[in-house]
Protein backbone atom coordinates (compact mmCIF):
# COMPACT_ATOMS: atom_id res chain seq x y z
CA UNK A 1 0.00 0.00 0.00
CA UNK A 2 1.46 3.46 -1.15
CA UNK A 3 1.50 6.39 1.89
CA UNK A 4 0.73 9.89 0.17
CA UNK A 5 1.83 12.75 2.51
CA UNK A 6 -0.81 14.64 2.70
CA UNK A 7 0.57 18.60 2.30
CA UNK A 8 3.72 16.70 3.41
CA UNK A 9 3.89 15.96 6.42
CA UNK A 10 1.43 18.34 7.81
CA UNK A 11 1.03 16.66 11.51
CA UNK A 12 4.48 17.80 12.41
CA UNK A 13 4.99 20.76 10.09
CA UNK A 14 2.93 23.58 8.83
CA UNK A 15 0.90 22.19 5.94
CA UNK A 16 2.01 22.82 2.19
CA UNK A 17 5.71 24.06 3.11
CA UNK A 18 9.09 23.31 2.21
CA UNK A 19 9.32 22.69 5.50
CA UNK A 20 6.62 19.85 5.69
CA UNK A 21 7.32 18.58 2.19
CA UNK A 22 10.90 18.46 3.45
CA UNK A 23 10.12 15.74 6.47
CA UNK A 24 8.31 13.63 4.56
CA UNK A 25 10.96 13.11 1.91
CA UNK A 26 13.77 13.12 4.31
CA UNK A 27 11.33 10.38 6.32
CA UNK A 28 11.37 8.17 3.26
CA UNK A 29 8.21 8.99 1.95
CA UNK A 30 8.37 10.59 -1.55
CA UNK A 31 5.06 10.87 -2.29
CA UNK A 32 3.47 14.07 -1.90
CA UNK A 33 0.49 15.79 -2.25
CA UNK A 34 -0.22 19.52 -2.60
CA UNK A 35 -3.13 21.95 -3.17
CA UNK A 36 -2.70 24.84 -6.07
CA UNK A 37 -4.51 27.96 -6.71
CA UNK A 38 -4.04 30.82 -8.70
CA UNK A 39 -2.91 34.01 -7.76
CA UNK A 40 -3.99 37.16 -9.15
CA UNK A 41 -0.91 37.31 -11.61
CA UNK A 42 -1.56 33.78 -12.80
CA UNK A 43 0.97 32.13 -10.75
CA UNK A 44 -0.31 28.16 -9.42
CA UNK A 45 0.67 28.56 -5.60
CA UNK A 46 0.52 25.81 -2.93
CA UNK A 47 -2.19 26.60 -0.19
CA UNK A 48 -5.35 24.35 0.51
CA UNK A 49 -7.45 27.48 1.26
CA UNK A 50 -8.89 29.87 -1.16
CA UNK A 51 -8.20 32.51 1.23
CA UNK A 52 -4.71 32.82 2.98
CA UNK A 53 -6.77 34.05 6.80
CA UNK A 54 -6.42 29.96 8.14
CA UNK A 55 -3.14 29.10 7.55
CA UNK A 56 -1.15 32.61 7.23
CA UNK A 57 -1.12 35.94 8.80
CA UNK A 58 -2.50 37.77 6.15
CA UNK A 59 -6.18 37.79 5.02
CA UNK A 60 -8.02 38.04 1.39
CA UNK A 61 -8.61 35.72 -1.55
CA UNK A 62 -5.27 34.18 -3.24
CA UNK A 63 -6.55 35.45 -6.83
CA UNK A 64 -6.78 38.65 -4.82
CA UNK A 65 -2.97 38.66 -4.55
CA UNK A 66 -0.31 38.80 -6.59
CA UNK A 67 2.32 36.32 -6.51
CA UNK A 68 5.00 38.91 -4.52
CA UNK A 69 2.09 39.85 -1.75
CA UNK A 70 1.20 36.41 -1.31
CA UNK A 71 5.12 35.63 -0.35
CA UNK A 72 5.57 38.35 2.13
CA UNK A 73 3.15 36.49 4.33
CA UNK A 74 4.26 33.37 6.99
CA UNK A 75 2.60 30.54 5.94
CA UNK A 76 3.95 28.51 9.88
CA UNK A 77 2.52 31.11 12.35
CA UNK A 78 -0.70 29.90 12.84
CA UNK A 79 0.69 26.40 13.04
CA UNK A 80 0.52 25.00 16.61
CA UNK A 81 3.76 23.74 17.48
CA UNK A 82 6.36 24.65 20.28
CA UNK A 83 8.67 25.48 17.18
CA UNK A 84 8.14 28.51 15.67
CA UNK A 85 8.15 28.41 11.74
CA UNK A 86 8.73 31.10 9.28
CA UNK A 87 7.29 29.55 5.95
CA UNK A 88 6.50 31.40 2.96
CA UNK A 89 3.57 30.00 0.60
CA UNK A 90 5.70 28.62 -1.88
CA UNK A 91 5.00 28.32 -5.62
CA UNK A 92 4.11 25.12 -7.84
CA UNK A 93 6.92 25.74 -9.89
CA UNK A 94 9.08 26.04 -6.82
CA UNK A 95 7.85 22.54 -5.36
CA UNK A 96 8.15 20.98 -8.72
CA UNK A 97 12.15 22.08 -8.89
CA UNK A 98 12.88 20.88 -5.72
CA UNK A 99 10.98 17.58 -5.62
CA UNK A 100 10.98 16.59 -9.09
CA UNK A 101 13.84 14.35 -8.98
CA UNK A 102 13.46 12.55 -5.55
CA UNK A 103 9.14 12.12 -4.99
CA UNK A 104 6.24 11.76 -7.49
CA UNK A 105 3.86 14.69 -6.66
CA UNK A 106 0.18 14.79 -6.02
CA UNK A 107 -1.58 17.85 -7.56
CA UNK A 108 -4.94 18.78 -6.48
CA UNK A 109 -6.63 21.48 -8.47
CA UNK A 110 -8.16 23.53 -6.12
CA UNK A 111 -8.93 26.48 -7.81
CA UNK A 112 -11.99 26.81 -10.28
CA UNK A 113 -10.21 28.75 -13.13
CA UNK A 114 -9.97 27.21 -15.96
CA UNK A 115 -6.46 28.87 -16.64
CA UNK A 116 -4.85 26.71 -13.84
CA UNK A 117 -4.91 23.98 -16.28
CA UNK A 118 -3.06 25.27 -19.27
CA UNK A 119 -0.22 27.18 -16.90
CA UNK A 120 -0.02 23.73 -15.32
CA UNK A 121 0.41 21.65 -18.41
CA UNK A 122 3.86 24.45 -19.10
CA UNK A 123 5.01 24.32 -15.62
CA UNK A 124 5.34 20.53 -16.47
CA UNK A 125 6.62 20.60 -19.69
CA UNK A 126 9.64 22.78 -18.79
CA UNK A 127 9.95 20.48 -16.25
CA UNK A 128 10.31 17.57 -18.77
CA UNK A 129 7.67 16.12 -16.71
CA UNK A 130 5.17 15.52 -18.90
CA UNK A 131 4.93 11.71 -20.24
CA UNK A 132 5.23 10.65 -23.67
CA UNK A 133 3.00 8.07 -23.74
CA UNK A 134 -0.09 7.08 -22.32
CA UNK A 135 -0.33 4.34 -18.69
CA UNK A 136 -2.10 1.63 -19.08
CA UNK A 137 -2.55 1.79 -14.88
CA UNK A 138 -2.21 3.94 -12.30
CA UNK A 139 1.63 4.29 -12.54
CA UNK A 140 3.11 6.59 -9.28
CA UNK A 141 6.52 6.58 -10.82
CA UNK A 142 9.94 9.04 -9.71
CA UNK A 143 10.16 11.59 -11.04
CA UNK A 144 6.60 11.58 -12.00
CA UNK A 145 3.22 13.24 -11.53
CA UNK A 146 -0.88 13.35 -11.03
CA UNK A 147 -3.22 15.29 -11.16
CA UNK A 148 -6.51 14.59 -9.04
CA UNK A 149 -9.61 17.15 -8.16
CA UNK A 150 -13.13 16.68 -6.73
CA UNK A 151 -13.57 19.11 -9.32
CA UNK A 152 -14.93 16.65 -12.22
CA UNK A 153 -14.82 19.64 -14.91
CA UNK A 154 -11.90 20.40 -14.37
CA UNK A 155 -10.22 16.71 -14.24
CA UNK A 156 -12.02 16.58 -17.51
CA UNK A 157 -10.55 19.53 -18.89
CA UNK A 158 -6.98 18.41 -17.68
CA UNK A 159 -7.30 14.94 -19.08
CA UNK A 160 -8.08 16.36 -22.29
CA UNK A 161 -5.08 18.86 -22.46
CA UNK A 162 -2.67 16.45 -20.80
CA UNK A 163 -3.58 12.97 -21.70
CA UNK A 164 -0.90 11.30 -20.91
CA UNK A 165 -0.72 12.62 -17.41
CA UNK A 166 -2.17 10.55 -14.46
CA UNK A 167 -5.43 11.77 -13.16
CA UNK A 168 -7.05 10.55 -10.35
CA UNK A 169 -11.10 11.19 -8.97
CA UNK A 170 -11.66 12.55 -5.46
CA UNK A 171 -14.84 11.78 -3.86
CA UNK A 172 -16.44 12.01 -0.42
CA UNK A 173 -18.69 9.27 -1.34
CA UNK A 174 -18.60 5.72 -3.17
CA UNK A 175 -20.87 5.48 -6.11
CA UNK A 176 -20.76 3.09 -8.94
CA UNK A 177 -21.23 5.77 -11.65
CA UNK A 178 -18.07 7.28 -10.20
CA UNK A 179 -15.70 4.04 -11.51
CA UNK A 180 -17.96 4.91 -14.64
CA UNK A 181 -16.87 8.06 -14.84
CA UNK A 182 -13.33 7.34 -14.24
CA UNK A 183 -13.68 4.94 -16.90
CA UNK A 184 -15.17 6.96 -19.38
CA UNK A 185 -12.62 9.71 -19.07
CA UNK A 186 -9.79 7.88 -18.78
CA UNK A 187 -8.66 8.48 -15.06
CA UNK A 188 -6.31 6.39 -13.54
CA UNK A 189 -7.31 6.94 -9.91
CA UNK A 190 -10.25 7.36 -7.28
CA UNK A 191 -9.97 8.72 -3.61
CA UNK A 192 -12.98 8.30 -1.88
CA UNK A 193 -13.11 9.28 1.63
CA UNK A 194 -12.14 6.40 3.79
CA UNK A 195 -15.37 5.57 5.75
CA UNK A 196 -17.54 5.25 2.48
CA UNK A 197 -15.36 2.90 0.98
CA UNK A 198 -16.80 -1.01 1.13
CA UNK A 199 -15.10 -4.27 -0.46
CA UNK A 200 -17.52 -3.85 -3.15
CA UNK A 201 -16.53 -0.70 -4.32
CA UNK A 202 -12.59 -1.85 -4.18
CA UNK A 203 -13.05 -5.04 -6.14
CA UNK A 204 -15.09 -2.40 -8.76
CA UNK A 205 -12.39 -0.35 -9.01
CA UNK A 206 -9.69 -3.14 -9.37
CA UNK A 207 -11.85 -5.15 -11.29
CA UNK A 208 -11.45 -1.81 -13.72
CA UNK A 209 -7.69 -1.59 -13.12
CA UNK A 210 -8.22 1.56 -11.33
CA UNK A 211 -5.80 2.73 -8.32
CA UNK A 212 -8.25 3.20 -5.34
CA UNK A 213 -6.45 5.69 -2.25
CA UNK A 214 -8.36 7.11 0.26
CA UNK A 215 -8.35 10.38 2.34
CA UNK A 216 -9.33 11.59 5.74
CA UNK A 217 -7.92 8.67 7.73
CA UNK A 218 -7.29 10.11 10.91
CA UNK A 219 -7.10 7.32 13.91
CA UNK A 220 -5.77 3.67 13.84
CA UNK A 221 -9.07 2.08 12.69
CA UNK A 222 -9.05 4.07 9.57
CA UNK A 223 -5.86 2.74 9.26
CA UNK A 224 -6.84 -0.78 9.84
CA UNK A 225 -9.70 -0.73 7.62
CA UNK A 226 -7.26 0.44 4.67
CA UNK A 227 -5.39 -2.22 4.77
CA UNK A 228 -8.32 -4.74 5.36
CA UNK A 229 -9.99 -3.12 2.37
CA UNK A 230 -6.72 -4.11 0.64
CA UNK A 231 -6.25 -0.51 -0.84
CA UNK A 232 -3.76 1.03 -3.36
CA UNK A 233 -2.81 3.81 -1.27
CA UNK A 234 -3.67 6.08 1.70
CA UNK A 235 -3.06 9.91 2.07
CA UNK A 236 -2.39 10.74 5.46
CA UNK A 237 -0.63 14.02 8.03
CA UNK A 238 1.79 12.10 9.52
CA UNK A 239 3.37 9.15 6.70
CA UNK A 240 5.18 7.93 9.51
CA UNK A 241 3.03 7.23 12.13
CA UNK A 242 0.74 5.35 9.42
CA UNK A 243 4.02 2.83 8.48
CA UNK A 244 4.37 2.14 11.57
CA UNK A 245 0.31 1.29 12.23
CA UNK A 246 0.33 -0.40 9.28
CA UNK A 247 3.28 -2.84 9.78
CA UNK A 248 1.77 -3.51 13.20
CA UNK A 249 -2.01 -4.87 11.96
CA UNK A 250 -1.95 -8.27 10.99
CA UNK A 251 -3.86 -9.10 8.20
């Protein structure tokens, strides 16, 4: 079963930093996944928010800002830690640089724009991280990349402009029609939320050679019923703590 860090490793470290995307890889866990949204100049920046009040001390929409207001602001103050942290929000194309060559990297479209997707698509092919040729599966290769949404238009947009790119289906529920969907648009991967998922659903999903992950685990039985469900992956805040629980069930 693959662990995602989810905004790195954001139990320890202020969520979608260098510094959090730093523990995780150092930890061993090179797979990472990040939120982008676009700033007012266009730039794809890595925040979950579409504000900046939660997790920074500034306030306002990110495509409210531009890219250099956005990085004057500390994206670890509000983090609740004994260490203090001085994070800036950093940029996709920042991430992407550093990471590139040691983790395969999780992009969640966030943002509604339809831009995002096109400024995306260049960000990755100056990267030379765009893939020449289509998977036939799910493949979470170094250096490598997906792209996954709850936003079905724009996953469908995406796919279309980047086709040879992993995409992968986030849902907070488990329908059949969503396997369907996958499917019929050619994603690669569905994330359901953990405690909708059934054996059913998995052995659709496999059955349609479709990589199933799930989000919001957040105490050991989440963690025991992703492994009992047998499951591709699991995105979790602390990758560490969720080896460790999953070496110790027995199944």
């Amino acid at each position: 079963m693959k662990i995602i860090a989810h905004r790195g490793s954001s139990a320890l470290r202020p969520e979608n930093t260098i510094a959090s995307f730093d523990l995780a890889v150092e930890s061993g866990f090179n797979l990472i996944e990040l939120d982008i949204h676009l700033s007012r100049d266009d730039v794809p920046v890595v925040i979950h928010d579409e504000t900046v009040d939660r997790t920074t001390n500034g306030s306002g929409k990110i495509n409210s800002l531009k890219l250099s207001e956005i990085k004057k602001l500390n994206a670890g103050q509000n983090f609740n830690s004994n260490i203090r942290f001085n994070e800036s929000i950093p940029s996709l194309s920042e991430i992407i640089k550093r990471y590139k060559n040691s983790s395969h990297i999780f992009i969640e479209i966030k943002s509604n724009d339809k831009k995002i997707i096109s400024i995306l698509g260049e960000i990755l092919n100056k990267n030379n991280l765009y893939n020449s040729k289509k998977n036939d599966a799910m493949s979470i290769g170094i250096p490598g990349v997906s792209i996954i949404s709850f936003n079905i238009n724009q996953l469908i947009i995406s796919k279309k402009l980047l086709p040879n790119i992993n995409h992968g289906y986030l849902v907070k529920i488990t329908e059949e029609e969503h396997i369907n969907l996958c499917k019929k648009y050619g994603f690669l991967g569905i994330f359901p939320y953990i405690k909708s998922i059934n054996p059913k659903f998995v052995n659709l999903a496999k059955s349609a050679n479709i990589f199933i992950g799930a989000w919001g685990l957040i105490d050991d039985d989440d963690i025991y019923l992703a492994k009992k469900l047998g499951l591709s992956g699991i995105t979790v805040d602390d990758p560490e703590d969720a080896n460790k629980k999953l070496q110790r069930f027995n199944i």
